[in-house]
C-alpha atoms as a PDB file:
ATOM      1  CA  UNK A   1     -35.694  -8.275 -12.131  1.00  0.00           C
ATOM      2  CA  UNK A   2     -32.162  -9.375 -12.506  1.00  0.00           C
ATOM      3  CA  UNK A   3     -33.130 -10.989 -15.690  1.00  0.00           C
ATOM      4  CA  UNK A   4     -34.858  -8.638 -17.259  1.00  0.00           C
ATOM      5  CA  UNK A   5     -31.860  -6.099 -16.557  1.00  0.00           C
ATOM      6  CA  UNK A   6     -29.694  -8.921 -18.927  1.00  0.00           C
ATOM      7  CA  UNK A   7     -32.487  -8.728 -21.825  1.00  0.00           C
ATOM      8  CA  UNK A   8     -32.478  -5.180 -22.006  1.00  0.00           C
ATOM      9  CA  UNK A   9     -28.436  -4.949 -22.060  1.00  0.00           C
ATOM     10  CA  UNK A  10     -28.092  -8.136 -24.991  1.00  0.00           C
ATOM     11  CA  UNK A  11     -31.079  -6.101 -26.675  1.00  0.00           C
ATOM     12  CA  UNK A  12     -29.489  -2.525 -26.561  1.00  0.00           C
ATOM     13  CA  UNK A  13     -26.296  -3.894 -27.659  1.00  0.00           C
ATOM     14  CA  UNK A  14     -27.745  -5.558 -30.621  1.00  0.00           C
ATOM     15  CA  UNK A  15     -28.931  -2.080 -31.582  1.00  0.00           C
ATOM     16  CA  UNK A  16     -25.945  -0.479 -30.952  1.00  0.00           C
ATOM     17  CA  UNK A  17     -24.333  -3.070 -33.149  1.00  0.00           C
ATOM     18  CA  UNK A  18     -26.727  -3.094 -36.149  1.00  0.00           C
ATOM     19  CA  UNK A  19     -26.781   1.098 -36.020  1.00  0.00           C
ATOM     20  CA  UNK A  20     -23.153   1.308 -35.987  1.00  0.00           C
ATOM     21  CA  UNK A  21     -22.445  -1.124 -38.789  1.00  0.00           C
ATOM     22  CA  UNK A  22     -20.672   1.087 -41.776  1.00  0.00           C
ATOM     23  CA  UNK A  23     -22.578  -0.859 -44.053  1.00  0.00           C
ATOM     24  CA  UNK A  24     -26.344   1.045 -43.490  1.00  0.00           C
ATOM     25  CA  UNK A  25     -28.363  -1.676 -45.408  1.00  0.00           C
ATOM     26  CA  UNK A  26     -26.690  -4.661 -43.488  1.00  0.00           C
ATOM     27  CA  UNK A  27     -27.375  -2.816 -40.539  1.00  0.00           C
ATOM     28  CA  UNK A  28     -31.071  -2.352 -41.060  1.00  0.00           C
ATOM     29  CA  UNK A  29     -31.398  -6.016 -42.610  1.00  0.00           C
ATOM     30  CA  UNK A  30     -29.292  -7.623 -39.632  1.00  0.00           C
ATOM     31  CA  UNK A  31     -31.864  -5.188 -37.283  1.00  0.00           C
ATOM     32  CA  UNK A  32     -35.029  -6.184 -38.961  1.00  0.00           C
ATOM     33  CA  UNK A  33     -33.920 -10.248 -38.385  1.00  0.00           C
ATOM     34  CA  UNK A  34     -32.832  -9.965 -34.878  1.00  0.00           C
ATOM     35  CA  UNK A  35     -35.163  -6.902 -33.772  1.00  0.00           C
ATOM     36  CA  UNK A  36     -38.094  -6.968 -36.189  1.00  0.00           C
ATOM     37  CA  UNK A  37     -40.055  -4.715 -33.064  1.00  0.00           C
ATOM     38  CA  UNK A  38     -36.863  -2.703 -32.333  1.00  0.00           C
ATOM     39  CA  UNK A  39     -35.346  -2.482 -29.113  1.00  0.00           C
ATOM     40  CA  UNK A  40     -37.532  -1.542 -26.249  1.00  0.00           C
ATOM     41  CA  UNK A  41     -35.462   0.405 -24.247  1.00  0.00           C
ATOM     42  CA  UNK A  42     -32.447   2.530 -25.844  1.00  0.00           C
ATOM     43  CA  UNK A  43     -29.328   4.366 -24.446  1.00  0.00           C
ATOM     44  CA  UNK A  44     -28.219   7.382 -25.887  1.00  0.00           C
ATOM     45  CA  UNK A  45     -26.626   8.044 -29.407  1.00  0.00           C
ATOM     46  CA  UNK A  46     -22.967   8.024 -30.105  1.00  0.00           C
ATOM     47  CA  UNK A  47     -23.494  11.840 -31.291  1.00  0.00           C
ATOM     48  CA  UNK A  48     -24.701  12.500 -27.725  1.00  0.00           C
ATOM     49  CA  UNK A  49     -22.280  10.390 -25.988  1.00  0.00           C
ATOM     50  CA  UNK A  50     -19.724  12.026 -27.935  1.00  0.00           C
ATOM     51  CA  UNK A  51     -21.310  15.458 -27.014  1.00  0.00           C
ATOM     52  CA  UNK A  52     -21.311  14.720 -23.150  1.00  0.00           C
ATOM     53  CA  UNK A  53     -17.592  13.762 -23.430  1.00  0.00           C
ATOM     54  CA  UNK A  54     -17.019  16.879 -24.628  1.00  0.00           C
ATOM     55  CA  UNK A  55     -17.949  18.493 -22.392  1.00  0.00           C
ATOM     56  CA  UNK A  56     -15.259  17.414 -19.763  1.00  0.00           C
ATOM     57  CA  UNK A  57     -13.171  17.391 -22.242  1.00  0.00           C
ATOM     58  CA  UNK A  58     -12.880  20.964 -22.836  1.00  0.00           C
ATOM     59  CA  UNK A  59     -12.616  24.075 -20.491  1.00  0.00           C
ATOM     60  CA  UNK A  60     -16.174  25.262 -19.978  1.00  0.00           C
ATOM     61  CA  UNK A  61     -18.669  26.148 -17.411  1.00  0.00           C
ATOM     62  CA  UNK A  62     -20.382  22.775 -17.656  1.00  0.00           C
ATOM     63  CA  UNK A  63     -17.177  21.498 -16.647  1.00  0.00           C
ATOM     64  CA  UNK A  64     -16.893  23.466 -13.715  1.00  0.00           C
ATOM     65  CA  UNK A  65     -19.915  22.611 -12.681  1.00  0.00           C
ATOM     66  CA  UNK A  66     -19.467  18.620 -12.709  1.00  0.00           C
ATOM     67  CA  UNK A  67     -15.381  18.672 -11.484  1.00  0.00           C
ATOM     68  CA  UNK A  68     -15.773  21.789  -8.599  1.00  0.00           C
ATOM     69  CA  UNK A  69     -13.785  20.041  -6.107  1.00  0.00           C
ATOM     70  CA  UNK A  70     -10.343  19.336  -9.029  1.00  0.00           C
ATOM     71  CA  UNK A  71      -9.509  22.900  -8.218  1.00  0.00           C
ATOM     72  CA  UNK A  72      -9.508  22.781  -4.617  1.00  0.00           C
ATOM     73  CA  UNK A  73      -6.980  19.810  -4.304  1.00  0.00           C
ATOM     74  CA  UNK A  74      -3.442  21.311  -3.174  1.00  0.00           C
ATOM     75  CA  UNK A  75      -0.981  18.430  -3.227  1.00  0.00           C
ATOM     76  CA  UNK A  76       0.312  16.936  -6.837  1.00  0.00           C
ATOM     77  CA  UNK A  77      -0.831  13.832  -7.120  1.00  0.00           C
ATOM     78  CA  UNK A  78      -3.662  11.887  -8.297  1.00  0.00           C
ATOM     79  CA  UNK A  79      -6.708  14.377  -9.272  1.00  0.00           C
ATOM     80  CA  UNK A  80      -4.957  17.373  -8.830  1.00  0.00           C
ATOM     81  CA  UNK A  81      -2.071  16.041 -11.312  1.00  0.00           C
ATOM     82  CA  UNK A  82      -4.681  15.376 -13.686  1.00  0.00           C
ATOM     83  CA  UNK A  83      -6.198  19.184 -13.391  1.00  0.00           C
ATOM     84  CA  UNK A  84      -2.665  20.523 -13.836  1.00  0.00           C
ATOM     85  CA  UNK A  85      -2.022  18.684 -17.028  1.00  0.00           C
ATOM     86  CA  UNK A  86      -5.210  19.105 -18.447  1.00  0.00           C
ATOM     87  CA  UNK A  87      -5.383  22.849 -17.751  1.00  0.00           C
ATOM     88  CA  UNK A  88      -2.135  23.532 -19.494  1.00  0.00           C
ATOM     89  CA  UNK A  89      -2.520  20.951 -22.423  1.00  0.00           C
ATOM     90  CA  UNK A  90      -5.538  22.833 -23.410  1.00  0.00           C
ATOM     91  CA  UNK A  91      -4.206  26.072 -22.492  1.00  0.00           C
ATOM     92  CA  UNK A  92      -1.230  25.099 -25.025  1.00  0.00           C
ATOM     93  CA  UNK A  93      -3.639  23.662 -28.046  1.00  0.00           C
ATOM     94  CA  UNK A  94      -3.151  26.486 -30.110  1.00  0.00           C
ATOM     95  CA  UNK A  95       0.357  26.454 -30.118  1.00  0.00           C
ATOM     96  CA  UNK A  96       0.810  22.595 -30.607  1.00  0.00           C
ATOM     97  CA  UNK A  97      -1.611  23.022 -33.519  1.00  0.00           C
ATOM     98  CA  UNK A  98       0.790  25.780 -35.300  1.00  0.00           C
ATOM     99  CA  UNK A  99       3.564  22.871 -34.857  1.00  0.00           C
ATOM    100  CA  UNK A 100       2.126  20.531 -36.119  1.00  0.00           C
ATOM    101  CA  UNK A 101       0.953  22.873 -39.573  1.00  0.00           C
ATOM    102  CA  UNK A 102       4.746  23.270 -39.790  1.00  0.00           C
ATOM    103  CA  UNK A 103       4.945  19.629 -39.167  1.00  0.00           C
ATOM    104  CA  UNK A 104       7.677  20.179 -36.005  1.00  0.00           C
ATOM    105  CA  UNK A 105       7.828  17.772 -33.119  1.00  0.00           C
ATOM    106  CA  UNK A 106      10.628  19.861 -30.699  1.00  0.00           C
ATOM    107  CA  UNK A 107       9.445  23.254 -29.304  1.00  0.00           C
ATOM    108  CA  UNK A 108      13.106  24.677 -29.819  1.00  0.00           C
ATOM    109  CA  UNK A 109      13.359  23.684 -33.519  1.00  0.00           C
ATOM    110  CA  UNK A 110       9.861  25.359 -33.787  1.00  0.00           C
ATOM    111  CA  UNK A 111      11.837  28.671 -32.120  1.00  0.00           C
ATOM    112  CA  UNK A 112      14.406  28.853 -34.008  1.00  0.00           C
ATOM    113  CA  UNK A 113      11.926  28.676 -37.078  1.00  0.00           C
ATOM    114  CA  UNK A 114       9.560  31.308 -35.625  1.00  0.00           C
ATOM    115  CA  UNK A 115       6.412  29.226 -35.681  1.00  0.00           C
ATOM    116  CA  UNK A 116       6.625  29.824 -31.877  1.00  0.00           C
ATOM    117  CA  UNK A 117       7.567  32.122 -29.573  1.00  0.00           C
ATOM    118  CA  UNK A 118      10.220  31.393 -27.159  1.00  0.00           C
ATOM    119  CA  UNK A 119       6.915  31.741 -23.849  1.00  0.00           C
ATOM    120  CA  UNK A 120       4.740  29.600 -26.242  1.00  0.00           C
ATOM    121  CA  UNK A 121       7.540  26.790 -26.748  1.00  0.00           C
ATOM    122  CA  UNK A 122       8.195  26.905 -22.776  1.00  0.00           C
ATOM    123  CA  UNK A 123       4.437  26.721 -22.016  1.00  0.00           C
ATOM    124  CA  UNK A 124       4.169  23.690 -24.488  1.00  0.00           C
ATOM    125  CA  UNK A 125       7.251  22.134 -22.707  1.00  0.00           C
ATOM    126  CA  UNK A 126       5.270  22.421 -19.175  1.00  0.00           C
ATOM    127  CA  UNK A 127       2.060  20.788 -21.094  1.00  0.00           C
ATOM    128  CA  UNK A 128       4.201  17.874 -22.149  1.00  0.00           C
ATOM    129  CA  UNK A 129       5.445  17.684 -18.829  1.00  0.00           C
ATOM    130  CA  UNK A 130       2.327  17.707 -16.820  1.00  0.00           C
ATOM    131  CA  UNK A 131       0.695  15.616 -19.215  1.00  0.00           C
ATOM    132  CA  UNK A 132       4.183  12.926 -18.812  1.00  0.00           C
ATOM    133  CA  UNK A 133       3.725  13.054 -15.018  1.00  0.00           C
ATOM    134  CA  UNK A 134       0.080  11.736 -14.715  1.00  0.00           C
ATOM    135  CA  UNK A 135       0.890   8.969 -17.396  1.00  0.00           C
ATOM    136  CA  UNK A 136       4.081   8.089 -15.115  1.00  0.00           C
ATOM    137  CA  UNK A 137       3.704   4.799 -13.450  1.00  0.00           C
ATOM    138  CA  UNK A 138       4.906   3.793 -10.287  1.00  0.00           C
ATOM    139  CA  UNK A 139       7.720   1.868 -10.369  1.00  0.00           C
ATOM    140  CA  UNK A 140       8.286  -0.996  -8.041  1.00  0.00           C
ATOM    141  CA  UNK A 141      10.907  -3.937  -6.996  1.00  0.00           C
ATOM    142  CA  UNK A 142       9.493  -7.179  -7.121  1.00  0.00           C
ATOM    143  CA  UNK A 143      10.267  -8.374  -3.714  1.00  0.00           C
ATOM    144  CA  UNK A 144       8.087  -4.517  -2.940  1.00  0.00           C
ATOM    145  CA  UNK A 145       5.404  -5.965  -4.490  1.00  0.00           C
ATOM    146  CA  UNK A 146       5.140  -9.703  -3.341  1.00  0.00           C
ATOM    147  CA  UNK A 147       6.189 -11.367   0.196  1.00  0.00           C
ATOM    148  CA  UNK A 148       6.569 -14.866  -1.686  1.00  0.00           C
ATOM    149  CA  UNK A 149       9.543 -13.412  -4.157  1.00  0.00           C
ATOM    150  CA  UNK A 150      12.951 -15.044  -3.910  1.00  0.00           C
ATOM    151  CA  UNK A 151      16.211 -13.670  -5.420  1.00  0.00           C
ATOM    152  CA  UNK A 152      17.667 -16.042  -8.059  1.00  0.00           C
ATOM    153  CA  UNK A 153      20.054 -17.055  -5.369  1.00  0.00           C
ATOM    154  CA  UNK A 154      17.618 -18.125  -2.917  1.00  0.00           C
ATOM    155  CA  UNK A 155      15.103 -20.045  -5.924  1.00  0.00           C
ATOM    156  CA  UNK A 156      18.354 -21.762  -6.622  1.00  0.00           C
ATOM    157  CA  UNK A 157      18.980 -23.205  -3.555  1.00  0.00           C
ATOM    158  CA  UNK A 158      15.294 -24.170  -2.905  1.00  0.00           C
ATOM    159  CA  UNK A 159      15.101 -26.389  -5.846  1.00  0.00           C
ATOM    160  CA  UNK A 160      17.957 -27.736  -4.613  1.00  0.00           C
ATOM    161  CA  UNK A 161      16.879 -28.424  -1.271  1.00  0.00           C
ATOM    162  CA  UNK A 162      13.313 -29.507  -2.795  1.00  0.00           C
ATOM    163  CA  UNK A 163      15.584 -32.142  -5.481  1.00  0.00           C
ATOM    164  CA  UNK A 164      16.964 -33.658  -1.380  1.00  0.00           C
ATOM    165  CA  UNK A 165      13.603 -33.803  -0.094  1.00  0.00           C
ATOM    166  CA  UNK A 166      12.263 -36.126  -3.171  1.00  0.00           C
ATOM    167  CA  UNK A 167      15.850 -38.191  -3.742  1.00  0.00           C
ATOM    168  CA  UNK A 168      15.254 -39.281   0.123  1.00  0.00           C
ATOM    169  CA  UNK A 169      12.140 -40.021  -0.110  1.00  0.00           C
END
């Protein structure tokens, strides 16, 4: 059974690899050589892999449907983070897409312009923001993250106790 899984995958990916070649004849020679019967089993397109992304990609009730228990999260970390962020970055699309028309990176130079509104450049702020937070990382000491860290002080003096050990021996 195992095995048979392992064909299917090598042969599936040899499709995906001769259909998305950008050279279409090299594709359907290479598939016609290493596939002459096609594959036997295949996965679905890019087009609808690309369609199923978006839909949790964008607001929508399919969405809602597959993420109903995002919204009920209260705290701001992990998932609920994530919600926040994305519900404002796509709440703030439009605006971001008038900026970038202009071709303006700061909200307040886009103010002053008036490509935004002063509530539009504040809501795109609060995107950025929210979107900053969930990329954030943690950030951690080393002697946090391991129980076998020295400081440079103490690595000193154990090579230096090690270099005893070996000259008396």
């Amino acid at each position: 059974m195992v095995h048979g899984e392992r064909v299917r995958t090598i042969e599936n990916r040899l499709a995906e690899i001769c259909a998305n070649l950008p050279n279409r004849f090299v594709g359907v020679l290479l598939k016609f050589v290493v596939q002459p019967f096609g594959a036997r089993v295949l996965g679905p397109s890019d087009k609808v892999v690309h369609q199923c992304a978006q839909l949790v990609l964008e607001p929508s009730a399919a969405r809602e449907r597959l993420t109903p228990d995002i919204a009920h999260v209260d705290d701001d970390r992990g998932l609920a983070r994530l919600e926040k962020a994305f519900l404002l970055v796509t709440g703030s699309e439009e605006v971001a897409k008038k900026m970038r028309a202009a071709r303006l990176h700061d909200w307040n130079e886009a103010v002053k312009r008036g490509v935004i509104t002063q509530s539009e450049g504040e809501r795109l702020a609060a995107a950025r923001e929210a979107a900053a937070k969930v990329i954030e990382v943690d950030d951690f000491a080393p002697e946090a993250l391991s129980p076998i860290y020295k400081k440079s002080a103490d690595v000193h003096q154990f090579f230096q106790d090690l270099g005893e050990q070996r000259a008396a021996s």
